[in-house]
Protein backbone atom coordinates (compact mmCIF):
# COMPACT_ATOMS: atom_id res chain seq x y z
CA UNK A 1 -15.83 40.11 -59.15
CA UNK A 2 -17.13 42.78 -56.72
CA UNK A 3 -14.41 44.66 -54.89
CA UNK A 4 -14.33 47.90 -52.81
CA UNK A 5 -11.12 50.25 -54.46
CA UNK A 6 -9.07 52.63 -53.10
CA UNK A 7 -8.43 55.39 -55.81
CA UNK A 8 -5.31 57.58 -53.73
CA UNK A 9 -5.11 59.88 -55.37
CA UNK A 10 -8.34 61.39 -54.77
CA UNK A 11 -8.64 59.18 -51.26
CA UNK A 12 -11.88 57.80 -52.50
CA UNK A 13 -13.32 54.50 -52.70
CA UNK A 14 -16.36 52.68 -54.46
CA UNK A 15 -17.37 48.94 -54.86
CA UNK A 16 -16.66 48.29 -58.52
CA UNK A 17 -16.01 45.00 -61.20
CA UNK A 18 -12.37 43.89 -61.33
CA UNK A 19 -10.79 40.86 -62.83
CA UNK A 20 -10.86 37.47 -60.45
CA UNK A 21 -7.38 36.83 -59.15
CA UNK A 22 -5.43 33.82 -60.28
CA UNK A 23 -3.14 32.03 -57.59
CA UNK A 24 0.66 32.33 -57.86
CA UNK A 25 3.10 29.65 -56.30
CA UNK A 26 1.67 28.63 -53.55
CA UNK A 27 -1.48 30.44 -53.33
CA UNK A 28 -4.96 29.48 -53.29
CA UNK A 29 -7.88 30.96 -54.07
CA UNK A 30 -10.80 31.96 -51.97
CA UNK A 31 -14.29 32.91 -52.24
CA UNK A 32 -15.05 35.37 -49.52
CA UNK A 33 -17.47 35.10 -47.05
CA UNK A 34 -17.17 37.25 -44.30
CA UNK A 35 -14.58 39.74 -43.33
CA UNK A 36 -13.47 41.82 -40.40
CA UNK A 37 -12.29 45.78 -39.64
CA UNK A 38 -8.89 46.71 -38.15
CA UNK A 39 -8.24 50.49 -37.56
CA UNK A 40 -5.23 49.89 -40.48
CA UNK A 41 -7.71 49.64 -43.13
CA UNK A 42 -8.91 52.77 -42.19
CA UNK A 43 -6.00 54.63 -41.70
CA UNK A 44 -4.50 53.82 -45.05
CA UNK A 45 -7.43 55.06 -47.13
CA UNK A 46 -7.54 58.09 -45.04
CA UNK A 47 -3.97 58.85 -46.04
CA UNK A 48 -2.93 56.69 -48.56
CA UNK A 49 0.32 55.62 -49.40
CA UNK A 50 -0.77 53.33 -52.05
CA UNK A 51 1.14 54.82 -55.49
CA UNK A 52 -1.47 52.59 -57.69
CA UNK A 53 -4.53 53.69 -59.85
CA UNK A 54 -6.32 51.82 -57.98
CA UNK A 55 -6.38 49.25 -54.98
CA UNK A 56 -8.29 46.78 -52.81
CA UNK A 57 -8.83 47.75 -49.31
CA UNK A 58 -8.62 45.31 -46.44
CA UNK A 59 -7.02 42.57 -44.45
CA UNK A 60 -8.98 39.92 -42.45
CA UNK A 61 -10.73 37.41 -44.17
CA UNK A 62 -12.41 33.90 -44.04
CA UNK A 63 -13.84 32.24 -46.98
CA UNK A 64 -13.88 28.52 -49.28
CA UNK A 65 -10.82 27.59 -51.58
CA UNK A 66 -12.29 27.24 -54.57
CA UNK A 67 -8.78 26.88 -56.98
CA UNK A 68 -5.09 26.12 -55.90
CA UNK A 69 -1.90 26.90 -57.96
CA UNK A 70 -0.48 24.30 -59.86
CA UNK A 71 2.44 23.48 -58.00
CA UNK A 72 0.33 22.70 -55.07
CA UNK A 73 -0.64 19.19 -57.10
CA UNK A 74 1.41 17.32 -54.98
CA UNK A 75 1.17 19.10 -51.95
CA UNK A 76 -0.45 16.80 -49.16
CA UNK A 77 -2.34 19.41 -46.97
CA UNK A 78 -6.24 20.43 -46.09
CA UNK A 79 -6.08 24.13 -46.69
CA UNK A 80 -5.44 23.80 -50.57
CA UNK A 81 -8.37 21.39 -51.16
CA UNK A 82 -11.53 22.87 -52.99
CA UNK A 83 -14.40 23.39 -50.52
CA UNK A 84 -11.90 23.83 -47.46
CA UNK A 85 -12.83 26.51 -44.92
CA UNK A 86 -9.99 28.81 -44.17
CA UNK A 87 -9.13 32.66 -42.72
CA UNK A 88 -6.35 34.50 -43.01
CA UNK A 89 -5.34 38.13 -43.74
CA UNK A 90 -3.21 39.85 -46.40
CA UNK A 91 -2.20 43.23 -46.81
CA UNK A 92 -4.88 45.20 -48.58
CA UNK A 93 -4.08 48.82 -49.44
CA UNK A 94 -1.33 48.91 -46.46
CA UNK A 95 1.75 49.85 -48.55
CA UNK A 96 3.24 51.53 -51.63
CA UNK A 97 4.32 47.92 -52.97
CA UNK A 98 1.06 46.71 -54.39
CA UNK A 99 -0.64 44.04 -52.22
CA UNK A 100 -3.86 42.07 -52.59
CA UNK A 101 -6.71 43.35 -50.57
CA UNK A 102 -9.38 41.22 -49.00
CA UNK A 103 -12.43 43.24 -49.19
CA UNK A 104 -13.68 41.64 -52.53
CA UNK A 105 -15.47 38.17 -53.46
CA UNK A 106 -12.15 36.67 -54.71
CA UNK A 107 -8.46 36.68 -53.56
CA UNK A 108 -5.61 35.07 -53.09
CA UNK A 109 -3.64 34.05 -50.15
CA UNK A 110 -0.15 31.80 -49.90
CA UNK A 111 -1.79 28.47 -48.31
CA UNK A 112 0.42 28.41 -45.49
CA UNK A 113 -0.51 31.45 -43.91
CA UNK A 114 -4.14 29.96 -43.62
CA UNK A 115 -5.79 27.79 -41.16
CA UNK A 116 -8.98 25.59 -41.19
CA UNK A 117 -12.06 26.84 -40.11
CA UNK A 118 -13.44 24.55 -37.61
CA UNK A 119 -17.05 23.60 -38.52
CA UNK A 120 -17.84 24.81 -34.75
CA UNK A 121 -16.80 28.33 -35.93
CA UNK A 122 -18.39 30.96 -38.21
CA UNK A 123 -16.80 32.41 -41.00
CA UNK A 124 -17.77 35.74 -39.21
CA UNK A 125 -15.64 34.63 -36.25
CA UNK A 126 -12.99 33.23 -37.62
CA UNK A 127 -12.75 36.76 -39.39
CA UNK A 128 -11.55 38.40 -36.54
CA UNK A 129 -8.45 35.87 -35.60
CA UNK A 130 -5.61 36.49 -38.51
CA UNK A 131 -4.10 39.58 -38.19
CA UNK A 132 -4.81 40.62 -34.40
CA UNK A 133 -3.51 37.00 -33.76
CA UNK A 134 -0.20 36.79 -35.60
CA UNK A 135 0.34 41.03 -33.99
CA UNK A 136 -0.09 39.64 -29.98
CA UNK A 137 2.23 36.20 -31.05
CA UNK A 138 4.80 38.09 -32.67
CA UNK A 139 4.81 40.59 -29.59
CA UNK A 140 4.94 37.85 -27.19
CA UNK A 141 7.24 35.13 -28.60
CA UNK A 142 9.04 37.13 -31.98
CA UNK A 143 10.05 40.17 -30.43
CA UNK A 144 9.17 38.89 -26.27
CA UNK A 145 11.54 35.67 -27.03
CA UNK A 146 9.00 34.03 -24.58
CA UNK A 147 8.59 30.42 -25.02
CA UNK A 148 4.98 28.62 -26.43
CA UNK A 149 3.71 25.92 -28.46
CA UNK A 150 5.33 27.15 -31.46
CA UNK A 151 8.25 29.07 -30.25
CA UNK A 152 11.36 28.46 -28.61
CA UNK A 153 12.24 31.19 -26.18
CA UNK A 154 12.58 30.69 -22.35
CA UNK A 155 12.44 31.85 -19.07
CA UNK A 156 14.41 31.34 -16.01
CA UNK A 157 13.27 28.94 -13.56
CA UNK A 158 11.49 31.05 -10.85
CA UNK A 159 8.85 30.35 -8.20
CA UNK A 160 8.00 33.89 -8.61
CA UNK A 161 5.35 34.95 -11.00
CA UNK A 162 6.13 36.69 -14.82
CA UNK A 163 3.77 40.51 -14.51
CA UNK A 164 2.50 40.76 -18.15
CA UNK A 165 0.06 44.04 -18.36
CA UNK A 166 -1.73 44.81 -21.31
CA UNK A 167 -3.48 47.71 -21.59
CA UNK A 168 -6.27 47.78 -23.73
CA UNK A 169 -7.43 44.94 -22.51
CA UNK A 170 -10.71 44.89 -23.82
CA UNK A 171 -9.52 45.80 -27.86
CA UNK A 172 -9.68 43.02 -29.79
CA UNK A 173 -5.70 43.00 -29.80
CA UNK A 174 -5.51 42.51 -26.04
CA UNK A 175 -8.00 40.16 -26.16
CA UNK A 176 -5.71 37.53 -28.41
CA UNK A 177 -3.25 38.71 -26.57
CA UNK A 178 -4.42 37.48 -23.35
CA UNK A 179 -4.56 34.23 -24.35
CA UNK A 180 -1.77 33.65 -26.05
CA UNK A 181 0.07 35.17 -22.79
CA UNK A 182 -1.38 32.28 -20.78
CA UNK A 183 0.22 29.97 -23.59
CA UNK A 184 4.05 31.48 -22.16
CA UNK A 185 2.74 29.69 -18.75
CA UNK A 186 1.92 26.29 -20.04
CA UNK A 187 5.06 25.69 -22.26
CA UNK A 188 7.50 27.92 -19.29
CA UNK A 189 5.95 25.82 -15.91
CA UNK A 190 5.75 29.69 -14.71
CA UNK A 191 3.26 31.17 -13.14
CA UNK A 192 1.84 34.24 -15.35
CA UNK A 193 0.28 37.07 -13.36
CA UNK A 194 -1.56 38.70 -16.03
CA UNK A 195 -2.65 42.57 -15.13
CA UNK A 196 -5.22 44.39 -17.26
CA UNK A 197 -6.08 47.92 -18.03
CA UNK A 198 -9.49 48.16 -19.09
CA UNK A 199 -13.01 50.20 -18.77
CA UNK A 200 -14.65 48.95 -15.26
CA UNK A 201 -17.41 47.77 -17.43
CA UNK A 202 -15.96 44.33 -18.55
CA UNK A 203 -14.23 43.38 -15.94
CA UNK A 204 -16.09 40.72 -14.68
CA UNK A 205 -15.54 39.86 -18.72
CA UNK A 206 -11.80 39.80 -18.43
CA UNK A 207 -11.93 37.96 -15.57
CA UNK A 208 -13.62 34.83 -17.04
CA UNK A 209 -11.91 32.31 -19.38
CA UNK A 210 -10.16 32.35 -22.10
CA UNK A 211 -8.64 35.98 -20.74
CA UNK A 212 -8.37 35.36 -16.77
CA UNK A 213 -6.97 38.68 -15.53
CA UNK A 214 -5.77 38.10 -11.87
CA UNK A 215 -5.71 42.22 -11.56
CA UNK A 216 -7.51 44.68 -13.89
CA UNK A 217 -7.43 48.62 -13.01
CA UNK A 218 -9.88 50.95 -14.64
CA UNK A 219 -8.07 52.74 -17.20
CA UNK A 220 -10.32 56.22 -16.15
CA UNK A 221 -8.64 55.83 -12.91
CA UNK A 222 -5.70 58.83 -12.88
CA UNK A 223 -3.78 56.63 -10.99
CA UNK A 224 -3.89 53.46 -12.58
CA UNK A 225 0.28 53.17 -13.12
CA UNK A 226 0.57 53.45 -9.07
CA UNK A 227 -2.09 50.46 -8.59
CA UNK A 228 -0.25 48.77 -11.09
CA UNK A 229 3.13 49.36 -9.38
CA UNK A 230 1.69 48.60 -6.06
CA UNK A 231 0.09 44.96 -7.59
CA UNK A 232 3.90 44.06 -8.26
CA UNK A 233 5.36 44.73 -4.80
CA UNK A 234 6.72 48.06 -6.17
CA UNK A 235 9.04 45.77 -8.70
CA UNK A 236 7.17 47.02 -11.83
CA UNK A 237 5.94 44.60 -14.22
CA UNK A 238 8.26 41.98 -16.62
CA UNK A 239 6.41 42.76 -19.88
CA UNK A 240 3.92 45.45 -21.01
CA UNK A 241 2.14 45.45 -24.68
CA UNK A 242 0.57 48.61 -25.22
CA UNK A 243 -2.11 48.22 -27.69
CA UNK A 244 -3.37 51.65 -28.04
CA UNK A 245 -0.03 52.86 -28.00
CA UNK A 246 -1.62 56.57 -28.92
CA UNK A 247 -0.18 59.90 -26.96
CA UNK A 248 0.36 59.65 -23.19
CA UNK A 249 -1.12 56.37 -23.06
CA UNK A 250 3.19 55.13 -24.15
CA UNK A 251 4.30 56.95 -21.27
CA UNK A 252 2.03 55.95 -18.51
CA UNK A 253 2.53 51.58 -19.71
CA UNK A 254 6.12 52.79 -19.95
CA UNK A 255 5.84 53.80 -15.87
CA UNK A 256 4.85 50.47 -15.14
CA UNK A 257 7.49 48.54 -16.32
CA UNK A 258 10.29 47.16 -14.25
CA UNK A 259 14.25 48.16 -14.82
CA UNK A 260 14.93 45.08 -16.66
CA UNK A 261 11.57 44.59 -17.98
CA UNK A 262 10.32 44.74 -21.93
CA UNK A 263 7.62 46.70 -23.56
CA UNK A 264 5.93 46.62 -26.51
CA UNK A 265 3.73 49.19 -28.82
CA UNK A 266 2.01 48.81 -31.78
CA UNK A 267 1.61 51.75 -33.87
CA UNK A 268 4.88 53.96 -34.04
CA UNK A 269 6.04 57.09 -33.21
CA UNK A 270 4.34 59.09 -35.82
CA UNK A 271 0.80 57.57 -36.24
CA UNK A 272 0.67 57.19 -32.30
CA UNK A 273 2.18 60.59 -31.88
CA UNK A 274 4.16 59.83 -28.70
CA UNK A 275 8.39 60.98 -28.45
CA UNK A 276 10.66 58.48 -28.00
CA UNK A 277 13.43 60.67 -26.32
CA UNK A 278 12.04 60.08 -22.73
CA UNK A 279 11.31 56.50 -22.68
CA UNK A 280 14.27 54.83 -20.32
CA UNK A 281 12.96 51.70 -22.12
CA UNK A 282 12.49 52.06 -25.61
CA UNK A 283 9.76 50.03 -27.01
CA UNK A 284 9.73 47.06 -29.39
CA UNK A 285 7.85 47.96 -32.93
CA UNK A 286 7.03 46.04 -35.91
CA UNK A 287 4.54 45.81 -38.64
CA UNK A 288 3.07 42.34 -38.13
CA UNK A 289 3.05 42.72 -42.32
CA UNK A 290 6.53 41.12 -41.87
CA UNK A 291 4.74 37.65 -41.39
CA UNK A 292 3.78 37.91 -45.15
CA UNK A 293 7.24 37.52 -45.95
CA UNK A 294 7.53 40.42 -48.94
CA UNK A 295 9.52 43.54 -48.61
CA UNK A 296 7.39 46.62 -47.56
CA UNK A 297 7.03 49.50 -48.79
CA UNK A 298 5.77 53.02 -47.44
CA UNK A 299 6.81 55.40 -49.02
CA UNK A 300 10.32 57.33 -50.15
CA UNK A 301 12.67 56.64 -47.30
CA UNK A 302 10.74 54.01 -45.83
CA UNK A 303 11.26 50.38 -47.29
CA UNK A 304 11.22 46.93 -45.19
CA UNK A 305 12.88 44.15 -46.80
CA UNK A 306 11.48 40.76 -46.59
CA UNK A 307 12.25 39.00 -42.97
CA UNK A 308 12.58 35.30 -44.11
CA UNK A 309 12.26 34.71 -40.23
CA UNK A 310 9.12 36.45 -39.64
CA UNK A 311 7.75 34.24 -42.37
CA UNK A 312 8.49 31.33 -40.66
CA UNK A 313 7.10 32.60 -37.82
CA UNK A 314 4.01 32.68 -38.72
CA UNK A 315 3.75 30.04 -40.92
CA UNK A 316 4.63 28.11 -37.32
CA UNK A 317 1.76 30.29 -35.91
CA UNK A 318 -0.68 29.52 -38.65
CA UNK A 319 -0.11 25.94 -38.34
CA UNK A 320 -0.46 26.26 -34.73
CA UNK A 321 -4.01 27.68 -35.31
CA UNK A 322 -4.47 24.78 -38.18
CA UNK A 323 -3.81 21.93 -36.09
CA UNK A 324 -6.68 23.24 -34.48
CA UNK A 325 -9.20 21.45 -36.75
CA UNK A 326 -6.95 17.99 -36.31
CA UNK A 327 -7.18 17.80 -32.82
CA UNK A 328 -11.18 19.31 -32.99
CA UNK A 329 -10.03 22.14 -30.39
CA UNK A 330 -10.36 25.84 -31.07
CA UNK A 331 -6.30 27.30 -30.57
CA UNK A 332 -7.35 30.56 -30.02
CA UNK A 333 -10.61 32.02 -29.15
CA UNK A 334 -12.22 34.38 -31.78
CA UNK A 335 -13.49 37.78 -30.77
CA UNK A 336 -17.44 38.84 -29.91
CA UNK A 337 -18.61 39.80 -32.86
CA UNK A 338 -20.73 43.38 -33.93
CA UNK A 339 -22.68 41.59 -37.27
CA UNK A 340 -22.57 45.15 -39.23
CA UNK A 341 -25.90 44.78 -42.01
CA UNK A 342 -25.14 45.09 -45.86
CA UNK A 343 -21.52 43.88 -47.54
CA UNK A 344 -18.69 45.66 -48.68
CA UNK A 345 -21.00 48.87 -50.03
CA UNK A 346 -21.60 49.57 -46.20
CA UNK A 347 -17.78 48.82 -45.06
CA UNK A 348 -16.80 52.84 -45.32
CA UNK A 349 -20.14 54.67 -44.46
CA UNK A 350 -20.67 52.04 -41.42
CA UNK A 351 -18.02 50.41 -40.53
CA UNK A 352 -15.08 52.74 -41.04
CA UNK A 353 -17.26 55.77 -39.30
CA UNK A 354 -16.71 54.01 -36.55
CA UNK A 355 -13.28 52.84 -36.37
CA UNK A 356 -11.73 56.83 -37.68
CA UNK A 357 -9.43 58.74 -36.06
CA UNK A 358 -7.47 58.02 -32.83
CA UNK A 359 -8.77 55.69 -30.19
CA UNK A 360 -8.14 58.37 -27.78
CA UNK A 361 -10.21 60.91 -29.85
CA UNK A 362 -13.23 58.57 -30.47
CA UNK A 363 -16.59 60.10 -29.56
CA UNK A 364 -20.10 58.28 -29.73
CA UNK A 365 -21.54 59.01 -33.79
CA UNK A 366 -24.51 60.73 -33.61
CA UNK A 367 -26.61 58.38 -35.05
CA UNK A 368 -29.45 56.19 -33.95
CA UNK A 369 -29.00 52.58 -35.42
CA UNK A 370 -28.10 50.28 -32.32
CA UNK A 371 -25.22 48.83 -34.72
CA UNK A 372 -23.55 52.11 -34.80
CA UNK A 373 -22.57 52.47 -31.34
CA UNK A 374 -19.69 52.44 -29.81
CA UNK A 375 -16.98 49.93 -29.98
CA UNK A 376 -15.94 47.90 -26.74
CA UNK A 377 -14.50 44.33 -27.00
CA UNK A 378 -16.30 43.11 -30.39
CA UNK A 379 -14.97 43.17 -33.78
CA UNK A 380 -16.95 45.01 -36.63
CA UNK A 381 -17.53 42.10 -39.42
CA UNK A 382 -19.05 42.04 -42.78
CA UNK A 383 -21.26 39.05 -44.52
CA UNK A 384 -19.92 39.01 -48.26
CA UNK A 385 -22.94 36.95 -49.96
C-alpha cells in the first residue's frame, strides 16, 4: 500500500510502498478514504520525536472495514463487519513509541474506538470528528467532571446560568466543543451561557445552531477579557477551554475566569510557549492520545503510562457517536470542510503549508490557488482514491 513516511532523522517525508497492516486483538482493518489535518501532524514531522527508520504520518481518518481480527468472530457489533463505514483517529507519527499512522490506504484501528458513518455523512466529513471530538469531551466531562450523555459528573442545582468561554471559537476544536458544551445543559437541567471569542467575521456563524453563542467578542478587540468580565456581572466565567492556548492568548482566558472557576489548555507549556508561574489558576492539560489507551512516549524524561480510564472514556464517547447511526441522528456535527485537490502526495506541500508554525504567527501564503487561503472554521481534508 501507498503511505506518506516520516524519515526523522532527516525530517523528511515521501509517499512510498509499505506492507498492508494486519489487525491485532481487536482491531479492524480499514481502507482509507478520506482523511483530515490537525496542526499535531504537522508539528511532529517538523520536529520529530519519532526514534524509528521510518513512520506514517497522521491521525484522522474515515474509511470501509475490509478485515477484522480473529477474535472479533464472535463479537456482535456493526463496526467490525466488512463493508461498514467508520472514522476514527490513531496516533500517527505523534510519539517515540511507534504508533500506526493514518495517512496511507490501509490501517488499523481497535474497533471500539470507531463509530459508523451515517450514510447522510461523507467520508470527508466524518474525517474531521475523531480526534477534535474526543480533545473538547475529555476537556469538558474527563478533566471538567461535567455531566453528559456519557459521563457522570454533576453540577449543583442553580437557577443561575454555568459561563463556559471558549476562545477560538471558530477552530475546528471550539467548534466540537461548542456542542458538546450544550450537551452539559441537557443531561445538568442548567442553563449554559456559552461566550465565544472569535474573528467578527463568523459571528452570525456562531450564533446559529449546532454552536449557539449567547455572547461572542471579537478576539482583535484589546479589550475583549473586560467585555467578557462585564457579560458575567463581574463574577468571571465557570469554565474556560483555551484552544489556541499559544503565548499571551493563556493569560488573557486565564483573566476571565472566576475564583473558583476551571480552565483548560491544549498544547502545554513548551509548544504553546506560555509560563505557568503566574497563572492563580493553573490549567488542566492532557494529550487526548490517552483515549488510545497505550503508554506514551516522547522522548527521554517524558513517558505517559497507559490511563485504563481514559480508555474507557472514550470508548463511552465513541459509542456515544456510534449510536448515532442506530437512532439515524448525527451526535455531533462534523466541521465545514476545505476539499484540498490531489491525495496524500499533496498533504505536505498543500496542506501542511498551511497549517505550520504557531496560530498566532500564521500569515496569508503567497500563493494564488483559492484552496490555499487562509484557514477560518473549515477543516483541510484529503480524498484517498
Amino acid at each position: 500500500m501507498k503511505a506518506l513516511i516520516l524519515t526523522p532523522s532527516t525530517r523528511s517525508t515521501d509517499v512510498r510502498d509499505i506492507p498492508t497492516p494486519t489487525p491485532g486483538p481487536g482491531e479492524v482493518l480499514i481502507r482509507v478514504r478520506a482523511v483530515a489535518l490537525n496542526p499535531v501532524d504537522v508539528i511532529y514531522v517538523e520536529d520529530p520525536v519519532a526514534e524509528q527508520h521510518q513512520r506514517v504520518v497522521g491521525t484522522d481518518f474515515a474509511g470501509i472495514v475490509t478485515a477484522a481480527s480473529n477474535d472479533l468472530a464472535k463479537v456482535e457489533d456493526g463496526r467490525i463487519q466488512n463493508g461498514a463505514r467508520v472514522a476514527g483517529f490513531i496516533q500517527g507519527a505523534s510519539s517515540a513509541n511507534d504508533r500506526p499512522g493514518a495517512f496511507a490506504e490501509y490501517l488499523t484501528a481497535p474497533y471500539d474506538l470507531l463509530w459508523t458513518v451515517p450514510e447522510s455523512m461523507s467520508f470527508e466529513q466524518a474525517s474531521t470528528v475523531s480526534m477534535c471530538g474526543l480533545t473538547a469531551a475529555q476537556a469538558v466531562f474527563y478533566r471538567f467532571g461535567l455531566p453528559g450523555p456519557f459521563s457522570s459528573g454533576s453540577v449543583a442545582t442553580s437557577d443561575d446560568p454555568i459561563h463556559v468561554l471558549v476562545y477560538g471559537s471558530s477552530t475546528c476544536l471550539g467548534l466540537l466543543a461548542a456542542q458538546l458544551v450544550h450537551r452539559v445543559g441537557e443531561a445538568s437541567g442548567r442553563r449554559i451561557r456559552l461566550i465565544g471569542i472569535a474573528s467578527s467575521s463568523k459571528h452570525e456563524f456562531l450564533r446559529a445552531a449546532p454552536y449557539n453563542y449567547d455572547f461572542l467578542v471579537d478576539y482583535h478587540e484589546q479589550d475583549w477579557p473586560a467585555q467578557v468580565r462585564d457579560a458575567t456581572g463581574g463574577n468571571g466565567v465557570h469554565f474556560a477551554l483555551d484552544t489556541v492556548s499559544e503565548r499571551d492568548t493563556v493569560a488573557k482566558v486565564h483573566s476571565t475566569v472566576g475564583p473558583q472557576g476551571k480552565y483548560h489548555v491544549f498544547r502545554g507549556p513548551h509548544g504553546g510557549k506560555f509560563d505557568l508561574a503566574n497563572l492563580a489558576i493553573k490549567p488542566v492539560f492532557g494529550p487526548v492520545y490517552e483515549g488510545l489507551g497505550v503508554g506514551l512516549s516522547f522522548g527521554p524524561g517524558a513517558f505517559f503510562p497507559a490511563k485504563p480510564e481514559a480508555r474507557d472514556f472514550a470508548a463511552k464517547f465513541f459509542a456515544f457517536l456510534n449510536s448515532g447511526a442506530r437512532d439515524n441522528e448525527i451526535k455531533l456535527q462534523p466541521n465545514p470542510i476545505r476539499q484540498m485537490p490531489g491525495g496524500l502526495e499533496r498533504i505536505v506541500p498543500d496542506g501542511f503549508a498551511l497549517l505550520s508554525g504557531m496560530v498566532v504567527d500564521r500569515k496569508p501564503l503567497d500563493m494564488s490557488e483559492e484552496y490555499m487561503r487562509p484557514i477560518s472554521a473549515e477543516k483541510l481534508v484529503y480524498t484517498i482514491a
